[in-house]
N, C-alpha and C. Protein backbone atom coordinates (compact mmCIF):
# COMPACT_ATOMS: atom_id res chain seq x y z
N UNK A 1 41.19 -5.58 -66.27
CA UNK A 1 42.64 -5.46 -66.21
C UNK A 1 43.09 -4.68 -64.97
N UNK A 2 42.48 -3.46 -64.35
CA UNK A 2 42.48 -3.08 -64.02
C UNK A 2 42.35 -3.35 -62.50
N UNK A 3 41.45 -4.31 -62.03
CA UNK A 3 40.98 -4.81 -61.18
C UNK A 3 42.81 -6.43 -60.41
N UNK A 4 42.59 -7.12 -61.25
CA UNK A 4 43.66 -7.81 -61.84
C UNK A 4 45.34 -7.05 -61.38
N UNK A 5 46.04 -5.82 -61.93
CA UNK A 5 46.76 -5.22 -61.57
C UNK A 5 46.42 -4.79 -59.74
N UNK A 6 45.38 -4.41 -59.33
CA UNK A 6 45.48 -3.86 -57.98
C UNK A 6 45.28 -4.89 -57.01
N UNK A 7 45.20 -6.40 -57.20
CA UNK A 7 44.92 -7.57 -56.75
C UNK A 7 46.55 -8.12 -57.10
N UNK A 8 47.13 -8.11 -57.78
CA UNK A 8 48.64 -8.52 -57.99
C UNK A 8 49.40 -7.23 -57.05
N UNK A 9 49.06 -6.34 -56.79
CA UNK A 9 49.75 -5.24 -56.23
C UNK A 9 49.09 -5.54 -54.71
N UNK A 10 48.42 -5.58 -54.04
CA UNK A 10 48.21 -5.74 -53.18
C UNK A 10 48.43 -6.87 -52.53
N UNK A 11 49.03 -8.44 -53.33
CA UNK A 11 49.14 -9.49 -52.73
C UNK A 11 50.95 -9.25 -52.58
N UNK A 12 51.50 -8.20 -53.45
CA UNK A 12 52.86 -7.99 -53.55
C UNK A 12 53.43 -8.01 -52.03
N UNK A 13 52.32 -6.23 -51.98
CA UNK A 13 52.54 -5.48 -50.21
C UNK A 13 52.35 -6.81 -49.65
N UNK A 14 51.67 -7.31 -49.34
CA UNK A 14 51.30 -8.54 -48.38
C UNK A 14 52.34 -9.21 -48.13
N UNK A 15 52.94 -9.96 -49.37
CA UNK A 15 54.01 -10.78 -49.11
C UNK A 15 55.23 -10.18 -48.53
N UNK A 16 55.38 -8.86 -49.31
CA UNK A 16 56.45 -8.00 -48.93
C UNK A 16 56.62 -7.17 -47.24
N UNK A 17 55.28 -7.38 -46.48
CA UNK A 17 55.27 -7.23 -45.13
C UNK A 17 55.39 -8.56 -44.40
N UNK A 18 54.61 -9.46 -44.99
CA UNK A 18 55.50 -10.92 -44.25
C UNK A 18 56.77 -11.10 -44.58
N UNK A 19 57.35 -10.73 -45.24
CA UNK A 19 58.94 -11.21 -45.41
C UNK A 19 59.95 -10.25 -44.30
N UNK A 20 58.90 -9.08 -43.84
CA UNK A 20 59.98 -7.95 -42.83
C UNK A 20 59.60 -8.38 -41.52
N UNK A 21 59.42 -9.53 -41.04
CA UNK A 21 58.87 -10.31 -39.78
C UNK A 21 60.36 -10.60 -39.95
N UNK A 22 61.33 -10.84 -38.82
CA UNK A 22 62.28 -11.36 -38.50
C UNK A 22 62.32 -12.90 -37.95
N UNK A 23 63.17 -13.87 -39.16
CA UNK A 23 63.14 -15.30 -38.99
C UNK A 23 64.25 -16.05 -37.65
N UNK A 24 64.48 -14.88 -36.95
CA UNK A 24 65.76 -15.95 -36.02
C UNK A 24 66.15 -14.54 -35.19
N UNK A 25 66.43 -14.68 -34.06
CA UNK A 25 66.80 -13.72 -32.74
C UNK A 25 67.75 -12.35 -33.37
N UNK A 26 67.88 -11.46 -33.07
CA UNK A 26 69.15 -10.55 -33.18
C UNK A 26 69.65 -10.48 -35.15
N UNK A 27 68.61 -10.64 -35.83
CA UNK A 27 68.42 -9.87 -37.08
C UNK A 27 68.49 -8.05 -36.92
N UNK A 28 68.27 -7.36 -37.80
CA UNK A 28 68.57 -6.15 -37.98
C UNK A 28 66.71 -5.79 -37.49
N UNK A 29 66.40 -4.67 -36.67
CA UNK A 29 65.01 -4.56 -36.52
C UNK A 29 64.16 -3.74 -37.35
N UNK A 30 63.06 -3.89 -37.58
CA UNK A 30 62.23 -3.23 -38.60
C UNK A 30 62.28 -1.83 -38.65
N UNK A 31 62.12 -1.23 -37.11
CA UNK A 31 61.63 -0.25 -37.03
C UNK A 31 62.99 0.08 -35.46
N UNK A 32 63.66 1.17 -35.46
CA UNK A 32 65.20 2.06 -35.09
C UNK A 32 64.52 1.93 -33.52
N UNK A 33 63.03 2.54 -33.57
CA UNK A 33 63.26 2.95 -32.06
C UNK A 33 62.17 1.79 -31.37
N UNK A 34 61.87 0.32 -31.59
CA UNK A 34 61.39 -0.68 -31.24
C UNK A 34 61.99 -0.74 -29.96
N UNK A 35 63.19 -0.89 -29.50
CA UNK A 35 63.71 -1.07 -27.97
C UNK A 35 63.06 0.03 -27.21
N UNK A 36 62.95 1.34 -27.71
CA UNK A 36 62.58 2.52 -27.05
C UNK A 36 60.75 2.03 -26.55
N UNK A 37 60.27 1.73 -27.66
CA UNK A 37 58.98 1.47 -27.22
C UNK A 37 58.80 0.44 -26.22
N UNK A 38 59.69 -0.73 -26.51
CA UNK A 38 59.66 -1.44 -25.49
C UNK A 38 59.50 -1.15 -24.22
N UNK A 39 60.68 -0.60 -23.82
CA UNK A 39 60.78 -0.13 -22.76
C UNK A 39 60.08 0.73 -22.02
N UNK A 40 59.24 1.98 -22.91
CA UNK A 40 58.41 2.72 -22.31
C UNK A 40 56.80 1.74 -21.99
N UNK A 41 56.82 1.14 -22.52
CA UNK A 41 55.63 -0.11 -22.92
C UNK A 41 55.50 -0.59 -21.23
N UNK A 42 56.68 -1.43 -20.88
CA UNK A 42 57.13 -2.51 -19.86
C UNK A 42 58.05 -2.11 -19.13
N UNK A 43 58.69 -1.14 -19.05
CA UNK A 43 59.67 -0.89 -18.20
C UNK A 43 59.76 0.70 -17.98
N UNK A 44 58.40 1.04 -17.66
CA UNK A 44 58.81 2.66 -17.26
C UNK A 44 58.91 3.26 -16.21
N UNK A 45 59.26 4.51 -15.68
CA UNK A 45 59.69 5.21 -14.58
C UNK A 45 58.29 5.17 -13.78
N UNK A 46 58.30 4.84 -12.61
CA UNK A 46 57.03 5.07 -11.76
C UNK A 46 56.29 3.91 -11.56
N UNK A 47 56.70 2.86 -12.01
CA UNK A 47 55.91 1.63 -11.61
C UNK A 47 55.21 1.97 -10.08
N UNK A 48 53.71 1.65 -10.05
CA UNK A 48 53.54 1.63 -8.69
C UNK A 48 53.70 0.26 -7.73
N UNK A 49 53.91 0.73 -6.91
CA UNK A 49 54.52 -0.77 -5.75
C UNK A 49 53.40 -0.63 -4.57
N UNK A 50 52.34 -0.60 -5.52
CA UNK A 50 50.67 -1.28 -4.30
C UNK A 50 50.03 -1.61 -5.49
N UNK A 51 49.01 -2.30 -4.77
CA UNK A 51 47.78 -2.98 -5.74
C UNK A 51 46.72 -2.36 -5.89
N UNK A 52 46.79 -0.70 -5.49
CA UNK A 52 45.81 0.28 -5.09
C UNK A 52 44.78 0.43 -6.55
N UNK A 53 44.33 0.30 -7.23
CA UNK A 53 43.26 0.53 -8.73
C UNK A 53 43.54 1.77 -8.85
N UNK A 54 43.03 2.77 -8.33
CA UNK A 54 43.06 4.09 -8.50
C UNK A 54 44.90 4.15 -9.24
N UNK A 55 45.99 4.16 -8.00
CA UNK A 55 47.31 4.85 -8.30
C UNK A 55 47.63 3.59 -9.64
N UNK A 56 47.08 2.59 -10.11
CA UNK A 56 47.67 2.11 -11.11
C UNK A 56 46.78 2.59 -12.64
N UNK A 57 45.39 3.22 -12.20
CA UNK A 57 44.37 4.03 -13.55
C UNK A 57 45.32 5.14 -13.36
N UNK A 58 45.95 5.96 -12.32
CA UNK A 58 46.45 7.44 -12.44
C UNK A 58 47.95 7.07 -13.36
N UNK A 59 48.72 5.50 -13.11
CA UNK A 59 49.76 5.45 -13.97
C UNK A 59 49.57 5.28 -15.14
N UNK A 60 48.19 4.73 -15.58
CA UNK A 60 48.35 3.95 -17.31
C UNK A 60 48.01 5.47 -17.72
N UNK A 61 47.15 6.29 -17.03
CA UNK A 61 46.80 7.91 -17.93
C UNK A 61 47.93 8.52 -18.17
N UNK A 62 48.94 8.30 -17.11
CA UNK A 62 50.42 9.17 -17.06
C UNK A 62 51.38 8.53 -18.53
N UNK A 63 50.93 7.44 -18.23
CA UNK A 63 52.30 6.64 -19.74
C UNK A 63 51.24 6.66 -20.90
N UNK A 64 49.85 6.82 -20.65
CA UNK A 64 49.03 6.99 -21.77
C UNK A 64 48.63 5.65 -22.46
N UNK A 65 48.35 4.59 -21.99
CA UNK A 65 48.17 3.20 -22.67
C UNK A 65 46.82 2.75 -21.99
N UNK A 66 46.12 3.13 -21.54
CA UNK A 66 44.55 3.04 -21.10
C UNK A 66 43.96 2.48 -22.46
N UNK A 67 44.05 2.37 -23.52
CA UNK A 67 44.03 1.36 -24.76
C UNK A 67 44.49 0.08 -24.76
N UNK A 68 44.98 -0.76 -24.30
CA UNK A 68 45.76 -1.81 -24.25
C UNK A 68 45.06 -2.41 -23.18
N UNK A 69 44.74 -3.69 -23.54
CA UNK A 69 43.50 -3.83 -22.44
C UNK A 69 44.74 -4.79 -21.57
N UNK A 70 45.86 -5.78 -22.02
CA UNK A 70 46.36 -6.42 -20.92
C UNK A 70 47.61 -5.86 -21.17
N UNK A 71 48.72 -5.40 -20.03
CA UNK A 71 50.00 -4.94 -19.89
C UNK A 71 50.78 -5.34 -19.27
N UNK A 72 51.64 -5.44 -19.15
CA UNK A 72 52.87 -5.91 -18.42
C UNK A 72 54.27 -5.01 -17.90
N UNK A 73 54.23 -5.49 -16.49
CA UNK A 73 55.62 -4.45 -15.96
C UNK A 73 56.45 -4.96 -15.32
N UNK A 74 57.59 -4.41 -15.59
CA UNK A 74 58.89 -4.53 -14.31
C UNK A 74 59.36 -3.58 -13.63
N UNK A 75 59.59 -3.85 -12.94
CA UNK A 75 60.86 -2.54 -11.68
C UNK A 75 61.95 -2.38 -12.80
N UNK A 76 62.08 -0.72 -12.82
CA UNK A 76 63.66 -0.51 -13.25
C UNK A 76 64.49 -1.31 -13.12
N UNK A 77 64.78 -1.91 -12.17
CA UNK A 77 65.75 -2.67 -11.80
C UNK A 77 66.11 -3.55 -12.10
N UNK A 78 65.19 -3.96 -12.85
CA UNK A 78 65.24 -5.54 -13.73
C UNK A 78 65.40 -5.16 -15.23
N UNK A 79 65.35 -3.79 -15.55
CA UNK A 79 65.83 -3.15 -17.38
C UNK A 79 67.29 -4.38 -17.30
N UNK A 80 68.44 -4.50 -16.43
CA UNK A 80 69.52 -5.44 -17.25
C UNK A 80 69.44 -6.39 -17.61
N UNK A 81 68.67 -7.25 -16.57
CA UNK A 81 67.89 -8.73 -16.69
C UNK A 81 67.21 -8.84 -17.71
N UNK A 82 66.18 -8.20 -17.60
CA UNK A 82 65.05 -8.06 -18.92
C UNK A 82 66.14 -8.26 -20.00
N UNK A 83 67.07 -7.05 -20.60
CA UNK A 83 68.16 -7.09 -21.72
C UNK A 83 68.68 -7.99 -21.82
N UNK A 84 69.21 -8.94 -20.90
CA UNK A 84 69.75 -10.08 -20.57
C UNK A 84 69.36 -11.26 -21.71
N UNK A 85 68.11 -11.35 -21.60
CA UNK A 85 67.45 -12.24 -22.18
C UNK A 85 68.00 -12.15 -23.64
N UNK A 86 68.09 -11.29 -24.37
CA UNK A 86 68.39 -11.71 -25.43
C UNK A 86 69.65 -11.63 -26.17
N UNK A 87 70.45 -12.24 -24.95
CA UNK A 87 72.01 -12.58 -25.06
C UNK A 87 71.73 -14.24 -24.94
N UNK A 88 72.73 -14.36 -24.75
CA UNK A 88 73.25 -15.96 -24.62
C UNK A 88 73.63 -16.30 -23.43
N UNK A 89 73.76 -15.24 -22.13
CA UNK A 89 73.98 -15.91 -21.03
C UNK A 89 72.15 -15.55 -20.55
N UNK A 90 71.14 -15.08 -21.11
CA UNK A 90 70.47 -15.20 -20.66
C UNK A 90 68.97 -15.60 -20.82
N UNK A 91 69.23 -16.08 -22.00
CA UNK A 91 67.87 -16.20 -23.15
C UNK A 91 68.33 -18.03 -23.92
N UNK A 92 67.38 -18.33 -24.25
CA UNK A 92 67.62 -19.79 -25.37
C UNK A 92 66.34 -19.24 -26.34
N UNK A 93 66.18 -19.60 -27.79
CA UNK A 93 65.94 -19.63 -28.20
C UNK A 93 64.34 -20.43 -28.75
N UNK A 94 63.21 -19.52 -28.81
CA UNK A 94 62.22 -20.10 -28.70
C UNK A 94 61.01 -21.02 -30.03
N UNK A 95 60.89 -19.81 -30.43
CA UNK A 95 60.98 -19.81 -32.53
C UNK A 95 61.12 -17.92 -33.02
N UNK A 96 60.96 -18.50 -33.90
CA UNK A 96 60.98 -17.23 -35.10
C UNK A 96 62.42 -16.18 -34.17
N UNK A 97 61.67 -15.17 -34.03
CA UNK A 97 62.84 -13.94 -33.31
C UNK A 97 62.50 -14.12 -31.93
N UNK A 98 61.75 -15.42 -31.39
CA UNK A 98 61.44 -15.13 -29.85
C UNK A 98 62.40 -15.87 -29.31
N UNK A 99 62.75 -15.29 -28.17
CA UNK A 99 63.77 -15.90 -26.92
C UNK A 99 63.27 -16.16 -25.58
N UNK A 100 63.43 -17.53 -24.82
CA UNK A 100 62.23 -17.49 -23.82
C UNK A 100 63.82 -17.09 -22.55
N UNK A 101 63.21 -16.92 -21.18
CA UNK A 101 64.70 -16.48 -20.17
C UNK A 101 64.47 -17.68 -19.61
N UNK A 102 66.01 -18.11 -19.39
CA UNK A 102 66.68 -19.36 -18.37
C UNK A 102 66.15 -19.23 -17.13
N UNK A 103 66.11 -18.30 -16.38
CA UNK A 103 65.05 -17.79 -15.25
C UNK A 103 63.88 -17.33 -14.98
N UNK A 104 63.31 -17.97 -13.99
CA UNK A 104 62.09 -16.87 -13.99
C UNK A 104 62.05 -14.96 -13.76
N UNK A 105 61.23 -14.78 -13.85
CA UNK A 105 60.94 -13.17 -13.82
C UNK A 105 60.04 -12.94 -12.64
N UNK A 106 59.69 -11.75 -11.97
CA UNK A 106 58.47 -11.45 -11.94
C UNK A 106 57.90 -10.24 -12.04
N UNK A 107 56.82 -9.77 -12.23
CA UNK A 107 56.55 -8.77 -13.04
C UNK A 107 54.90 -8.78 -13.13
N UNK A 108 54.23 -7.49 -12.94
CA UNK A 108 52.80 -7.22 -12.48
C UNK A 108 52.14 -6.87 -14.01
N UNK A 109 51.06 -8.42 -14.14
CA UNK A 109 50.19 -7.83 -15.06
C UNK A 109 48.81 -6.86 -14.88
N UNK A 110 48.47 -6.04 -15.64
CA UNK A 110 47.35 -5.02 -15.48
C UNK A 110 46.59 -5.63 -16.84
N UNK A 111 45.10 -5.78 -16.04
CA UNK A 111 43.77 -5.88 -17.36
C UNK A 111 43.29 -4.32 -16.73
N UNK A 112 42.99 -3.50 -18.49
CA UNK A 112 42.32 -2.98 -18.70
C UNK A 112 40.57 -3.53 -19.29
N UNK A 113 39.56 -2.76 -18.74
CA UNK A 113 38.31 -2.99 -19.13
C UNK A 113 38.84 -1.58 -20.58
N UNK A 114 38.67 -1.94 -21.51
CA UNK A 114 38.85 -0.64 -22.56
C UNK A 114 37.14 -0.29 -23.42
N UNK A 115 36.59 -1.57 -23.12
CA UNK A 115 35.13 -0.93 -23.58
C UNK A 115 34.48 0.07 -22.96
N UNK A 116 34.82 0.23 -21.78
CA UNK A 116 34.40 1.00 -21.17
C UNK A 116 34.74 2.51 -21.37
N UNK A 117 35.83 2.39 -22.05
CA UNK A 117 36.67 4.10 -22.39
C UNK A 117 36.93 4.88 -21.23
N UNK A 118 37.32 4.29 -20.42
CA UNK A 118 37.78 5.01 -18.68
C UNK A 118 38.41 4.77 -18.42
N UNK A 119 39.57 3.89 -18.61
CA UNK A 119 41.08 3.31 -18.09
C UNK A 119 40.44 2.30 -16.88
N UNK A 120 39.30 1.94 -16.37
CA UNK A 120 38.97 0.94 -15.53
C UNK A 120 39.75 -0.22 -15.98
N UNK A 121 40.15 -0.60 -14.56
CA UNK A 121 41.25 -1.54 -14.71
C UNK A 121 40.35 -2.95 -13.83
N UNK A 122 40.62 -3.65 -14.13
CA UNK A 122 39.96 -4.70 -14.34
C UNK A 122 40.61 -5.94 -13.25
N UNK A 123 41.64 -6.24 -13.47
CA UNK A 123 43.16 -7.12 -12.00
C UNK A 123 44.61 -6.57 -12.49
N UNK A 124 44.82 -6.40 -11.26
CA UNK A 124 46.47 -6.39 -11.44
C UNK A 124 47.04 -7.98 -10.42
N UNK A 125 47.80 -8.12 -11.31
CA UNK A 125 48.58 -9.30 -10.83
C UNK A 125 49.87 -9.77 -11.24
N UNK A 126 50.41 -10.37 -9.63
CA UNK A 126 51.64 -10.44 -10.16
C UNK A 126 51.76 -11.53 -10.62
N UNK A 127 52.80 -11.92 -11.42
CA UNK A 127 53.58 -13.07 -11.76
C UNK A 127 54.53 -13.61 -11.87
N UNK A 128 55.26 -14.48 -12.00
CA UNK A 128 56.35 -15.19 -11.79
C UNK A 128 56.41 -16.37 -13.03
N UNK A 129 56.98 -16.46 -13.89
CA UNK A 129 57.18 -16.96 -15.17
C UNK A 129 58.53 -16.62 -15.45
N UNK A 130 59.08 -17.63 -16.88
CA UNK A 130 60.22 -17.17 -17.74
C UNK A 130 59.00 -16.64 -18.80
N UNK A 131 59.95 -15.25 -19.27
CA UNK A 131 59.78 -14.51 -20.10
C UNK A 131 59.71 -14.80 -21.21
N UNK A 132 59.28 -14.18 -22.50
CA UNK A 132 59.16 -14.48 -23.71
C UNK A 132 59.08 -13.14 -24.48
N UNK A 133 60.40 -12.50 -25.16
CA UNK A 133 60.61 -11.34 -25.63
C UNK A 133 60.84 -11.86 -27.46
N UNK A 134 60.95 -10.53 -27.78
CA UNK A 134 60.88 -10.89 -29.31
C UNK A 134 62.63 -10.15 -29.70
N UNK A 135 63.44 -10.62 -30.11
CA UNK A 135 64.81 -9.72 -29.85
C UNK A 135 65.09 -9.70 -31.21
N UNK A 136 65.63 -7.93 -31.41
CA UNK A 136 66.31 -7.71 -32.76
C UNK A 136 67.34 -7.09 -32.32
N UNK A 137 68.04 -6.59 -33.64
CA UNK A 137 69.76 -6.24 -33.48
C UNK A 137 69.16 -4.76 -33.66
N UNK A 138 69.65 -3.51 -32.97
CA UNK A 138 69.48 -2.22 -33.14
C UNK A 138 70.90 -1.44 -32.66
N UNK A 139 71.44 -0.98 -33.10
CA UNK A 139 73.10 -0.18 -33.48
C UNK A 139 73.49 -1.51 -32.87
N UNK A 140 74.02 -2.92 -33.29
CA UNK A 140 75.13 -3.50 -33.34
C UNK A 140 75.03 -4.00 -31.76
N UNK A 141 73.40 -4.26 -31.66
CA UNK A 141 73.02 -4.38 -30.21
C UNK A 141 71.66 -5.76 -30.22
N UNK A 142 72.04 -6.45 -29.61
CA UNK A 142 70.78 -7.42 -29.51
C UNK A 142 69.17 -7.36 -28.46
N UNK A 143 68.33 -6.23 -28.47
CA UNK A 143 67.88 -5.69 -27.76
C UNK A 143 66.05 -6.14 -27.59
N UNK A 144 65.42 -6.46 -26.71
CA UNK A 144 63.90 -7.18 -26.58
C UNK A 144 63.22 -5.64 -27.08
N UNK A 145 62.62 -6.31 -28.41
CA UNK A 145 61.63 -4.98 -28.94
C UNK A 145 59.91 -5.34 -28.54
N UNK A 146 59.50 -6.52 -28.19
CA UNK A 146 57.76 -6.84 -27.69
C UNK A 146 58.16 -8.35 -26.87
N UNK A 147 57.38 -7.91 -26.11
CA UNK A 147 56.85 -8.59 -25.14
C UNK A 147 55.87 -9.64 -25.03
N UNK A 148 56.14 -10.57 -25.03
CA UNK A 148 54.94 -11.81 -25.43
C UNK A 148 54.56 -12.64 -24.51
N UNK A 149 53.02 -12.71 -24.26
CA UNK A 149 53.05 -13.46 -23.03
C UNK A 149 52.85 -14.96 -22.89
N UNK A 150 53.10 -15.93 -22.13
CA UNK A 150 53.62 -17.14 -21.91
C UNK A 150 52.43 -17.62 -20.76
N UNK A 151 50.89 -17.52 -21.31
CA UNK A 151 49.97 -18.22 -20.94
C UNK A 151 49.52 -19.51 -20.23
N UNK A 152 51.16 -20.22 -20.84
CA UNK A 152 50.73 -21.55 -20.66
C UNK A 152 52.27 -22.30 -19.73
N UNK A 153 52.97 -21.21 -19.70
CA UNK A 153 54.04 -21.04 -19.05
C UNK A 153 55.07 -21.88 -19.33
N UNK A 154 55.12 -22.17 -20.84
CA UNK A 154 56.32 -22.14 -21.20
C UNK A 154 58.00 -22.48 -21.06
N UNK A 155 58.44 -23.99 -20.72
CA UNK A 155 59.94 -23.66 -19.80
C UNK A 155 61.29 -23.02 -21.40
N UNK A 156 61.78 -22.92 -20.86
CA UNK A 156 63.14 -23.13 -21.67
C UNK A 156 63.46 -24.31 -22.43
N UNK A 157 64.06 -24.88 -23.15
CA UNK A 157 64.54 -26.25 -23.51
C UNK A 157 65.97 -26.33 -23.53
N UNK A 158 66.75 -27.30 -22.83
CA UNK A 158 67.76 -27.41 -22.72
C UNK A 158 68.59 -27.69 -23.63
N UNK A 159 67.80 -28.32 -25.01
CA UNK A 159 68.09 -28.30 -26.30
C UNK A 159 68.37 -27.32 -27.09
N UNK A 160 67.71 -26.23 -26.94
CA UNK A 160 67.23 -25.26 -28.01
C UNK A 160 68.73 -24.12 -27.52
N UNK A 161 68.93 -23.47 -28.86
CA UNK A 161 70.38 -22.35 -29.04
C UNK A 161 70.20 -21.48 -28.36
N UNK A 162 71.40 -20.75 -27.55
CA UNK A 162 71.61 -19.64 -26.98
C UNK A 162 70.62 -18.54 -27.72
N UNK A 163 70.48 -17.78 -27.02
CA UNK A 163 69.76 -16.56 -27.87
C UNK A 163 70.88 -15.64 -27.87
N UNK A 164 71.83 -15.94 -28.97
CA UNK A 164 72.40 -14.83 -29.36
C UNK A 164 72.82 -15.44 -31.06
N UNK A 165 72.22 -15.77 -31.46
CA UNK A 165 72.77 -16.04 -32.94
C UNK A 165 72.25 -14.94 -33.90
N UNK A 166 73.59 -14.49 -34.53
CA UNK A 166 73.76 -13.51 -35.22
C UNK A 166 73.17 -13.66 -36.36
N UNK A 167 72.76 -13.05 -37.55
CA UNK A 167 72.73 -13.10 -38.55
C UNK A 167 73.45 -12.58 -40.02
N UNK A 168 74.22 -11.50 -39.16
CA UNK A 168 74.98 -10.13 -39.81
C UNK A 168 74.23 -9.24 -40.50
N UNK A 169 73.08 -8.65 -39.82
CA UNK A 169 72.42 -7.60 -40.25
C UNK A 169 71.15 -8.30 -40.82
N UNK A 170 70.79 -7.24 -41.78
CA UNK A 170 69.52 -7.88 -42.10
C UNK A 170 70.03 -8.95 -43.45
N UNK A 171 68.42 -9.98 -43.29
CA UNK A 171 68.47 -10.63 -43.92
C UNK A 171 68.92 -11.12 -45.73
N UNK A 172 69.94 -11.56 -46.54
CA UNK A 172 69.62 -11.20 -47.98
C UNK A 172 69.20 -11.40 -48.91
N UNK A 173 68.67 -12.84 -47.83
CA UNK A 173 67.48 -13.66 -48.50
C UNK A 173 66.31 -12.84 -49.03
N UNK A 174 65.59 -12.06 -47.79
CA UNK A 174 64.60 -11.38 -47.64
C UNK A 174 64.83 -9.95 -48.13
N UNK A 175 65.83 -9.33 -48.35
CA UNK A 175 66.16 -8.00 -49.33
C UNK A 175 65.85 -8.55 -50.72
N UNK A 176 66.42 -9.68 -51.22
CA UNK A 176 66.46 -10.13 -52.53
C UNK A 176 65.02 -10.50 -52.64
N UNK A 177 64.37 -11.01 -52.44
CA UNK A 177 62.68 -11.55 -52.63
C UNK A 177 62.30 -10.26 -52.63
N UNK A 178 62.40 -9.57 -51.55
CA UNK A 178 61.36 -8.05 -51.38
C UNK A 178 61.75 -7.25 -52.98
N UNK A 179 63.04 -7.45 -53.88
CA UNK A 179 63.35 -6.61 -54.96
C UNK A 179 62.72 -7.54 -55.98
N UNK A 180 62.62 -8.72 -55.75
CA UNK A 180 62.48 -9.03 -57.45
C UNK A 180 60.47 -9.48 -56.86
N UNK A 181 60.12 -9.34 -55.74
CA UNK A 181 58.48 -8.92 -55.58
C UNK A 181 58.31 -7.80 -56.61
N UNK A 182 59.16 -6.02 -56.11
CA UNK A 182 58.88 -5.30 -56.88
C UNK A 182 59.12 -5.00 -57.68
N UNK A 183 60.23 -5.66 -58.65
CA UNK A 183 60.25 -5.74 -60.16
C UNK A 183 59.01 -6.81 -60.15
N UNK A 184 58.72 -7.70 -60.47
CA UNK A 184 57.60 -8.39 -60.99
C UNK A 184 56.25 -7.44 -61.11
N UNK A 185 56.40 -6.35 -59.93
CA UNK A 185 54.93 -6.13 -59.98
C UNK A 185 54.86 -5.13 -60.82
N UNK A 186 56.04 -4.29 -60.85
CA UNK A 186 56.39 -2.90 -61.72
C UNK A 186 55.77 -3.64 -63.15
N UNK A 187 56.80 -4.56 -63.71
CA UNK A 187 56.39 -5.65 -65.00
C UNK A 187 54.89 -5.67 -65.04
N UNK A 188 54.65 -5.99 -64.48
CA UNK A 188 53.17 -6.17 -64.54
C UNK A 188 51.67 -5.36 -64.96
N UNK A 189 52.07 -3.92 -63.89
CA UNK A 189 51.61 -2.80 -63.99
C UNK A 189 52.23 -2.42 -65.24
N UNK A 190 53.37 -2.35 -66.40
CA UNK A 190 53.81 -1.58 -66.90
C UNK A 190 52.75 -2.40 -68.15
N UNK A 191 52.74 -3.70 -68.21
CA UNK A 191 52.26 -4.72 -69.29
C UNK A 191 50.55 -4.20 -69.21
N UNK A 192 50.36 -4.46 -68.23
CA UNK A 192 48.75 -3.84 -68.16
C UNK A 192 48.04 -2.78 -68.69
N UNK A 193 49.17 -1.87 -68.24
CA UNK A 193 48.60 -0.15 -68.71
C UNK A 193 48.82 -0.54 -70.42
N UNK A 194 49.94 -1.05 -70.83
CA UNK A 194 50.53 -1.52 -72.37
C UNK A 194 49.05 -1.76 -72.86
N UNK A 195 48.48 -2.75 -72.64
CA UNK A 195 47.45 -3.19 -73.18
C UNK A 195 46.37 -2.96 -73.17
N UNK A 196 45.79 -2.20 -71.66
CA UNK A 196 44.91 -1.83 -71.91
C UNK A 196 44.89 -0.29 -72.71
N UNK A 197 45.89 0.30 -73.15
CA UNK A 197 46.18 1.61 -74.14
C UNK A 197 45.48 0.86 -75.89
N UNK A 198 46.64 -0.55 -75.54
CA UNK A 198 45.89 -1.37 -77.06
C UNK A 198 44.97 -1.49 -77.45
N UNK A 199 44.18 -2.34 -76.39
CA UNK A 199 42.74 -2.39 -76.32
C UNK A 199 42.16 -1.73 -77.13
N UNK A 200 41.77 -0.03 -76.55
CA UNK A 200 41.26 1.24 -76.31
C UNK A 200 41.59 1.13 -77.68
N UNK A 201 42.70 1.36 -78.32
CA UNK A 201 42.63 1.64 -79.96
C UNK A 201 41.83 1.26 -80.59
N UNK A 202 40.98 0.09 -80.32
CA UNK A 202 40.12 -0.86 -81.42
C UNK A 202 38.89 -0.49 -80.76
């Protein structure tokens, strides 16, 4: 019984963390300071502007991401552009919460070697692609919280919706499933302990 209850409880959590994946652009975001990470992630102060190994191992120790074996950057200067994207004058709609940009970008990828445990960096290179951000709503704001990369390079579709469709906050589809997940499971656990107390009597 016992076994049974923590196998119904654990497929609960499961479902109940796939349902907080955001189904469509500019939903309400999981987590308040996702734009913040973003940005320190891909868009931080000090980008270096050479291809030198050394001054780009002395930047990943400085922002601290020598863990992350492939990364991605822009010039300050492109933080509006980048934001851009997941509006409607600057983004279309890709799937789920992703938005790919009407324009290209460009922007220097870094491989980390991380087996190595030394921040050895492995290529930096630049690129030139449309983007592929993941966009949620944060204070009443449509803002790129991860960065996704576009391997295969990806265009826009001239078909596909602006990236700005609203949802009005979070989902209530997905509030309502996530409550009656945890009533069912409460039920469940409450029926279990019930019986196995019964059991035990005999």
């Amino acid at each position: 019984m016992a076994v049974l209850t923590f196998c119904l409880v654990a497929c609960a959590f499961y479902l109940i963390n796939e349902l907080d994946g955001n189904s469509e652009p500019c939903m309400s975001a999981k987590h308040n300071n996702a734009h913040k990470v973003f940005l320190r992630r891909h868009i931080p102060e000090g980008v270096p502007r050479t291809w030198d190994q050394n001054a780009w191992e002395a930047f990943l120790r400085k922002i601290k991401t020598c863990n992350r074996p492939t990364q991605s950057f822009f010039r300050s200067s492109e933080r509006e552009r980048v934001d851009e994207v997941c509006t409607k004058y600057g983004g279309k709609v890709l799937s789920g919460n992703l938005c790919i940009s009407k324009e290209k970008f460009s922007f220097v990828t870094v491989r980390v070697n991380i087996d190595e445990g030394a921040c050895g960096i492995r290529t930096i290179q630049n690129e030139t692609k449309h983007i592929i951000l993941a966009c949620d709503e944060i204070g009443d704001v449509c803002q790129p919280v991860h960065f996704e990369g576009n391997p295969k390079a990806t265009l826009p579709s001239n078909n596909a919706p602006d990236c700005w469709a609203h949802s009005g906050g979070s989902s209530g589809f997905q509030v309502a499933l996530q409550e009656v997940f945890l009533v069912v499971v409460s039920v469940v656990m409450i029926c279990s302990f019930n019986a196995a107390d019964y059991i035990n009597q005999f």
